[in-house]
PDB file of N, CA and C in Angstrom:
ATOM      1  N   UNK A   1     274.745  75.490 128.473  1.00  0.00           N
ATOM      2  CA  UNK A   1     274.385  76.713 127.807  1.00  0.00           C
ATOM      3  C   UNK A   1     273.132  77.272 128.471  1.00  0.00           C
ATOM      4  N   UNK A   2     273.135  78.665 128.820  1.00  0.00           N
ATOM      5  CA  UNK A   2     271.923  79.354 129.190  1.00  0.00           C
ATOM      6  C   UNK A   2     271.190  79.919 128.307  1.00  0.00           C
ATOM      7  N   UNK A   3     269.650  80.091 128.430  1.00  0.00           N
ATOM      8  CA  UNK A   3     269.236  80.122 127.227  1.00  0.00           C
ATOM      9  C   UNK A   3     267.749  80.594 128.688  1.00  0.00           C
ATOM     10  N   UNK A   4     267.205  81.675 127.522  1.00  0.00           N
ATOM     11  CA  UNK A   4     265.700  82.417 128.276  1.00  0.00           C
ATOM     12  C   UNK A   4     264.716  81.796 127.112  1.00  0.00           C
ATOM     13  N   UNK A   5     263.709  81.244 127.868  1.00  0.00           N
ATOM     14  CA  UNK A   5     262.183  81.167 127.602  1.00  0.00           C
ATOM     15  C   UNK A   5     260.960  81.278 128.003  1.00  0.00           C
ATOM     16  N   UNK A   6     260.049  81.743 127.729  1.00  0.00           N
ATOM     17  CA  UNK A   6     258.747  81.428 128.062  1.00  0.00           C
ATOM     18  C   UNK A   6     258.413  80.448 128.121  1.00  0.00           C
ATOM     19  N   UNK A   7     257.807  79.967 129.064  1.00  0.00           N
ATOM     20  CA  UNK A   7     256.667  78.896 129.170  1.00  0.00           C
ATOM     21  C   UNK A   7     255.125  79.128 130.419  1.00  0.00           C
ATOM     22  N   UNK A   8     254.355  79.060 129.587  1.00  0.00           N
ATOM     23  CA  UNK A   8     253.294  79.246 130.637  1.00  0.00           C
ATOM     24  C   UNK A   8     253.620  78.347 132.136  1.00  0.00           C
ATOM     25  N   UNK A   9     253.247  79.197 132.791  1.00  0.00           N
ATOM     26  CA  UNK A   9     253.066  78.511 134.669  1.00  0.00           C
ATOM     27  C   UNK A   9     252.673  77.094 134.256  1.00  0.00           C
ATOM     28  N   UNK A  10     251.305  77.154 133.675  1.00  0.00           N
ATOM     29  CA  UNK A  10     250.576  75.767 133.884  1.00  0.00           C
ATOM     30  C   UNK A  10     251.360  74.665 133.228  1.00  0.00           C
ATOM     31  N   UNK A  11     251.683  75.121 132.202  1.00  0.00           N
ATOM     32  CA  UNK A  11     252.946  74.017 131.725  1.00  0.00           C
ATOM     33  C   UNK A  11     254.112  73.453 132.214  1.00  0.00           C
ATOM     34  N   UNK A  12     254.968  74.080 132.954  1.00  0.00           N
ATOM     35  CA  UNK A  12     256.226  74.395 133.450  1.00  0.00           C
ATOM     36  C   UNK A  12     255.742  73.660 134.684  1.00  0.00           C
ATOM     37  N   UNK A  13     254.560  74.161 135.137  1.00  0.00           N
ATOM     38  CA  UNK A  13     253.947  73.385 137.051  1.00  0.00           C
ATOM     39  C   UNK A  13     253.857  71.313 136.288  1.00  0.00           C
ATOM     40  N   UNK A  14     253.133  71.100 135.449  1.00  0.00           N
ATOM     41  CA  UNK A  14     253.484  69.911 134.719  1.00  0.00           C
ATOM     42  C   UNK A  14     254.763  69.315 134.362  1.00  0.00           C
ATOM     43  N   UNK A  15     255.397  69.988 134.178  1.00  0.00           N
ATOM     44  CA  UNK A  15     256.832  69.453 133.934  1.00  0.00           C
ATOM     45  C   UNK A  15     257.549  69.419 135.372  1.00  0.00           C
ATOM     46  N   UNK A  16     257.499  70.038 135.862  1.00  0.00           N
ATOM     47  CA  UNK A  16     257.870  69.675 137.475  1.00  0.00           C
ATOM     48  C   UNK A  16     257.041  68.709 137.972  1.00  0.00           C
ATOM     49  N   UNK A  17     255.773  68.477 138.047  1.00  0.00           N
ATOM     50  CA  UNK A  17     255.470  67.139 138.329  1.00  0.00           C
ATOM     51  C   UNK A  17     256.019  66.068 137.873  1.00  0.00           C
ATOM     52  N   UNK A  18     255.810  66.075 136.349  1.00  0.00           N
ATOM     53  CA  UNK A  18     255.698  64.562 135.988  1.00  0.00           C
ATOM     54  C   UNK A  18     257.582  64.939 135.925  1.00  0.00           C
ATOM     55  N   UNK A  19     258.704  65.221 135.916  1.00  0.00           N
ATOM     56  CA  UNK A  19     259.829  65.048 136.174  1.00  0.00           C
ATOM     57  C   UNK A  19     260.383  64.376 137.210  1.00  0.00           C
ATOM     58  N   UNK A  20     259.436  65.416 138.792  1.00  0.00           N
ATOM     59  CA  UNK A  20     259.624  65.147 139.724  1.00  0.00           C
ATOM     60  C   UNK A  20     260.387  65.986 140.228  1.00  0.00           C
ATOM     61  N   UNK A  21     261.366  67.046 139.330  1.00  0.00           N
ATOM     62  CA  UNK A  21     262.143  67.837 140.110  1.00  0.00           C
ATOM     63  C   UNK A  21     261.754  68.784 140.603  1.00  0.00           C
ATOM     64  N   UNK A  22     262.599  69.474 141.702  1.00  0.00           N
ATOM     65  CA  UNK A  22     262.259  70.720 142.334  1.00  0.00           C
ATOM     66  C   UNK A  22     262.283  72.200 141.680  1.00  0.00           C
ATOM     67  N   UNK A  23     263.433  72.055 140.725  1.00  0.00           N
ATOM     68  CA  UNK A  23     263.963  72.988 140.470  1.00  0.00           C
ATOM     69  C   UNK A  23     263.725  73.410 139.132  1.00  0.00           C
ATOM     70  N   UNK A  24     263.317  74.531 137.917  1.00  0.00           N
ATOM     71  CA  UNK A  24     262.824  74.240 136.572  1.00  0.00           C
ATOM     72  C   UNK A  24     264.071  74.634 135.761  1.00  0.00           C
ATOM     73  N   UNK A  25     265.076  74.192 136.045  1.00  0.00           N
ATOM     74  CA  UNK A  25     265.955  74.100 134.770  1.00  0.00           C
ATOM     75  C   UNK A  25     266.301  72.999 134.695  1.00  0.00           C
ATOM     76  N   UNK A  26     266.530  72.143 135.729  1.00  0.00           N
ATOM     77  CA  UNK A  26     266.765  70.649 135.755  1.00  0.00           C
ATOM     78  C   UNK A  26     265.758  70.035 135.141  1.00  0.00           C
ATOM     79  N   UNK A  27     264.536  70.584 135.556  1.00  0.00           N
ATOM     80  CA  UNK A  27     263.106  70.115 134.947  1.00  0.00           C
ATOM     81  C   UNK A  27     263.200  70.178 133.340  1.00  0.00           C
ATOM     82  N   UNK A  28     262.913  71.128 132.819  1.00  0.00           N
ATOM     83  CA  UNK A  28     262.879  71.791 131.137  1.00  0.00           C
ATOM     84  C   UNK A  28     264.205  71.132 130.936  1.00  0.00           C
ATOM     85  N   UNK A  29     265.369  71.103 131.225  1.00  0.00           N
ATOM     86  CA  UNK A  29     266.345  70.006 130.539  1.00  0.00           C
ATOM     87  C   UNK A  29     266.273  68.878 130.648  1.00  0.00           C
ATOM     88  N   UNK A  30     265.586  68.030 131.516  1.00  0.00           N
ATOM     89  CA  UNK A  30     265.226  66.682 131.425  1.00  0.00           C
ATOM     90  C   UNK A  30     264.554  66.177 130.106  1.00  0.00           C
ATOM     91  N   UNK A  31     263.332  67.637 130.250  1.00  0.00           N
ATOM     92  CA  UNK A  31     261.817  66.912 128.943  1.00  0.00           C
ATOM     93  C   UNK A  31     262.418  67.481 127.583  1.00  0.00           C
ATOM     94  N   UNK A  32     263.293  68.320 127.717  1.00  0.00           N
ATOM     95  CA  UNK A  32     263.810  68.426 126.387  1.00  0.00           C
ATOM     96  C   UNK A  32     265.101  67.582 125.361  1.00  0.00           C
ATOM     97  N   UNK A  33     265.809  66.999 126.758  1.00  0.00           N
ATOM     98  CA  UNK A  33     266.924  65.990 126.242  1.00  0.00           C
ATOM     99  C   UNK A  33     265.669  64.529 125.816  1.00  0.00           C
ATOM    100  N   UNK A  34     264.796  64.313 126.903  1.00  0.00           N
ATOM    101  CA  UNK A  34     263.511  63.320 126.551  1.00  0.00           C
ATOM    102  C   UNK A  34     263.292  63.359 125.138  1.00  0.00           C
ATOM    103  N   UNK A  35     262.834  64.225 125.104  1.00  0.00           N
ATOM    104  CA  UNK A  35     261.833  64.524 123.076  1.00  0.00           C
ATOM    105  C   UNK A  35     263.129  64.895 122.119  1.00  0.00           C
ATOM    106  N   UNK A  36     264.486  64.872 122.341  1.00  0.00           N
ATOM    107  CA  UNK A  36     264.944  64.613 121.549  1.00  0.00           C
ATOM    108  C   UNK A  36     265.499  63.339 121.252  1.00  0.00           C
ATOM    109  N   UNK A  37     265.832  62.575 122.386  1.00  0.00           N
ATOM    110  CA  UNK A  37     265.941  61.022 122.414  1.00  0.00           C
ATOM    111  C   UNK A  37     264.831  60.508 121.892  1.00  0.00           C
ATOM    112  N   UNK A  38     263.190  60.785 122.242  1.00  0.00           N
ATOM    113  CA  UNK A  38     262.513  60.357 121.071  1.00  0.00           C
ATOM    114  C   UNK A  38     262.388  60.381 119.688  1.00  0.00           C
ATOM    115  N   UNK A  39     262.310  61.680 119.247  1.00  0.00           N
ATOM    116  CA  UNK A  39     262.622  62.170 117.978  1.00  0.00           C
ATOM    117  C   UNK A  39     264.063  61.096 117.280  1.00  0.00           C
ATOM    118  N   UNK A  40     264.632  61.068 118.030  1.00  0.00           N
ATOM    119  CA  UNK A  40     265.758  60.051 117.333  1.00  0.00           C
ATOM    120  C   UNK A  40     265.369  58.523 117.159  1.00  0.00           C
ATOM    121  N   UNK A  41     264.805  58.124 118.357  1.00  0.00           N
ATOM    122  CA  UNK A  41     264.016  56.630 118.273  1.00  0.00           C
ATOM    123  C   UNK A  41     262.894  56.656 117.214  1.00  0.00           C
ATOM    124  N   UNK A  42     262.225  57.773 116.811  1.00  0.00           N
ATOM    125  CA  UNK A  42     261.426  57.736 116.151  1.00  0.00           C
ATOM    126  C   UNK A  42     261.860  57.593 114.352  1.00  0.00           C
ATOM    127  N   UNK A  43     262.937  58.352 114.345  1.00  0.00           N
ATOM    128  CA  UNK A  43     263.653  58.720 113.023  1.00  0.00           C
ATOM    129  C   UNK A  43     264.257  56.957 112.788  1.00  0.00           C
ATOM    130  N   UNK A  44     265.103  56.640 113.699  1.00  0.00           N
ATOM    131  CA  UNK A  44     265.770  55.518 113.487  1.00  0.00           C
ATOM    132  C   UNK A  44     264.670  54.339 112.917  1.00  0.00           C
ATOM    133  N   UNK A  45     263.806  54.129 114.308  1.00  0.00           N
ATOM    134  CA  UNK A  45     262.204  53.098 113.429  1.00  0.00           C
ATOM    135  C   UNK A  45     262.192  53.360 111.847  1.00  0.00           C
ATOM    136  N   UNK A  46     262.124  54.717 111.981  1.00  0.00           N
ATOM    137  CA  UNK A  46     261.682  55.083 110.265  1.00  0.00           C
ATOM    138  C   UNK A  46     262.558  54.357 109.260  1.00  0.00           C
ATOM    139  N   UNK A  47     263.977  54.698 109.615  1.00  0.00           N
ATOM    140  CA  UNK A  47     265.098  54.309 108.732  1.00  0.00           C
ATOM    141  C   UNK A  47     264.641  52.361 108.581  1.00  0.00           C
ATOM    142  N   UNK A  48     264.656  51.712 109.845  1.00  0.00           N
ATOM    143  CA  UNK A  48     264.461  50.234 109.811  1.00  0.00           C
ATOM    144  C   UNK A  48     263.236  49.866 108.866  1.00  0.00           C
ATOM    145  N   UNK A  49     262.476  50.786 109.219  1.00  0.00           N
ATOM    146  CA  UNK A  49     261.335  50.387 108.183  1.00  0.00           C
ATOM    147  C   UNK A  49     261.050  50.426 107.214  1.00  0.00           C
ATOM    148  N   UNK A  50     261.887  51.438 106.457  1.00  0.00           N
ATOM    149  CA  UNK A  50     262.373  51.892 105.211  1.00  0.00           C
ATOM    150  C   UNK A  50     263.363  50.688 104.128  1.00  0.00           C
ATOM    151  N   UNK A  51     263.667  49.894 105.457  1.00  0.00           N
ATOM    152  CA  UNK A  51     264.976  49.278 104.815  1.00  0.00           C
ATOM    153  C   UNK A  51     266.142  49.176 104.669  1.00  0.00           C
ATOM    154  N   UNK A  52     266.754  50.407 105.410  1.00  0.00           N
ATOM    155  CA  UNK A  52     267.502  51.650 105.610  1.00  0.00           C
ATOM    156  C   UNK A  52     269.165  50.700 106.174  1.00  0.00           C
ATOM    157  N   UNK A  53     268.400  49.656 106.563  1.00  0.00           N
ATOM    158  CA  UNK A  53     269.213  48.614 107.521  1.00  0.00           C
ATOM    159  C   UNK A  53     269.410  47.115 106.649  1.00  0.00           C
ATOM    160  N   UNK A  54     270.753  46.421 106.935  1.00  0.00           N
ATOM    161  CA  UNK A  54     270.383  44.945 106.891  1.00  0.00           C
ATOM    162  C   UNK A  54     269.835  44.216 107.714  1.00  0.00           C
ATOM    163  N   UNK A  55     268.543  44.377 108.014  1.00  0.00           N
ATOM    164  CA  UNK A  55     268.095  43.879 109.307  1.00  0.00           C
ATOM    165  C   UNK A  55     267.049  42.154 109.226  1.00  0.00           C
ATOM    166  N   UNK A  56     267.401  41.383 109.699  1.00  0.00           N
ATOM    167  CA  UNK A  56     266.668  40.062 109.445  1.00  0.00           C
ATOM    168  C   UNK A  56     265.516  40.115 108.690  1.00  0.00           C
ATOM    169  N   UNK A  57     264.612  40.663 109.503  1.00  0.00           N
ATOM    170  CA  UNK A  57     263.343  40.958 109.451  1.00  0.00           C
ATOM    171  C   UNK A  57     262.905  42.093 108.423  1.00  0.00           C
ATOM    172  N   UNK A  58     261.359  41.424 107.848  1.00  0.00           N
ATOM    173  CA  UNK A  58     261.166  42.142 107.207  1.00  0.00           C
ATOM    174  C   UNK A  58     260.290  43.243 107.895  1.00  0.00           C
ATOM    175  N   UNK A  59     260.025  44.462 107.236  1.00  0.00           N
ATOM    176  CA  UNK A  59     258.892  45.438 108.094  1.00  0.00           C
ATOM    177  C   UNK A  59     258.110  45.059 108.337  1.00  0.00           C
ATOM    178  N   UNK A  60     257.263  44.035 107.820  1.00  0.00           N
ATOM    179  CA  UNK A  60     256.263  43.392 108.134  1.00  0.00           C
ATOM    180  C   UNK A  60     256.383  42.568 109.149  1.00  0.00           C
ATOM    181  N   UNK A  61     257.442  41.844 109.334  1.00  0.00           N
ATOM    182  CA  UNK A  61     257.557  40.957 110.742  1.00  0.00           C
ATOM    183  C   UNK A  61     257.927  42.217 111.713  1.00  0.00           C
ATOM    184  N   UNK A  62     258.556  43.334 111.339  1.00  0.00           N
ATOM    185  CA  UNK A  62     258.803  43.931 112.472  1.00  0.00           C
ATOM    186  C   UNK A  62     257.291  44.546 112.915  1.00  0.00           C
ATOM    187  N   UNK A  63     256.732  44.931 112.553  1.00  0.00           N
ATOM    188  CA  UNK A  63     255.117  45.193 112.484  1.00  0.00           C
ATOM    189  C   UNK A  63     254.443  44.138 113.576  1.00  0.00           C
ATOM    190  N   UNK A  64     254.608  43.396 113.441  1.00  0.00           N
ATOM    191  CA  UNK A  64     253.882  41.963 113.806  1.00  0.00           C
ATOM    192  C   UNK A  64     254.561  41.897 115.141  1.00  0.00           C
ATOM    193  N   UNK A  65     255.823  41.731 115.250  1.00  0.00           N
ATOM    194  CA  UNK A  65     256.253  41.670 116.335  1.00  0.00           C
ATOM    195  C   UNK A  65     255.946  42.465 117.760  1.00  0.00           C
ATOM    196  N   UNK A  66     256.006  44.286 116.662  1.00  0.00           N
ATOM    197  CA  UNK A  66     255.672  45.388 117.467  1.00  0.00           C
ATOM    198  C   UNK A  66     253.961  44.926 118.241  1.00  0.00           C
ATOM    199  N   UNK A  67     253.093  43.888 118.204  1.00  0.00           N
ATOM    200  CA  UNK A  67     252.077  44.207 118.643  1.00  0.00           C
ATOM    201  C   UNK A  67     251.941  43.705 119.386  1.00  0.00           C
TER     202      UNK A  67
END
């Protein structure tokens, strides 16, 4: 899907770095499929920690573990 946005130079010149790509649509679709794969890792943690899961561990060992 094509889709128009703004993004400042200085931002967009960052996202081509730290991507690495040449090109800024390959770029801006990389960091945006990124932060939504986080956003999901982040949501899911939530759910485990919640309880959300039958998961061995309690949040607290998962806590403990995480450090």
């Amino acid at each position: 899907m094509r889709i128009t946005v703004d993004i400042k130079h200085e931002t967009l010149e960052l996202i081509l770095k730290y991507t690495g790509e040449a090109k800024k649509s390959p770029a801006v679709a990389q960091v945006v499929n990124e932060f939504v794969r986080r956003q999901k890792a982040k949501e899911f943690g939530s759910l485990i920690m919640e309880g959300a899961f039958d998961y061995p561990c309690s949040p607290e060992e998962i806590q403990d573990l995480d450090r």
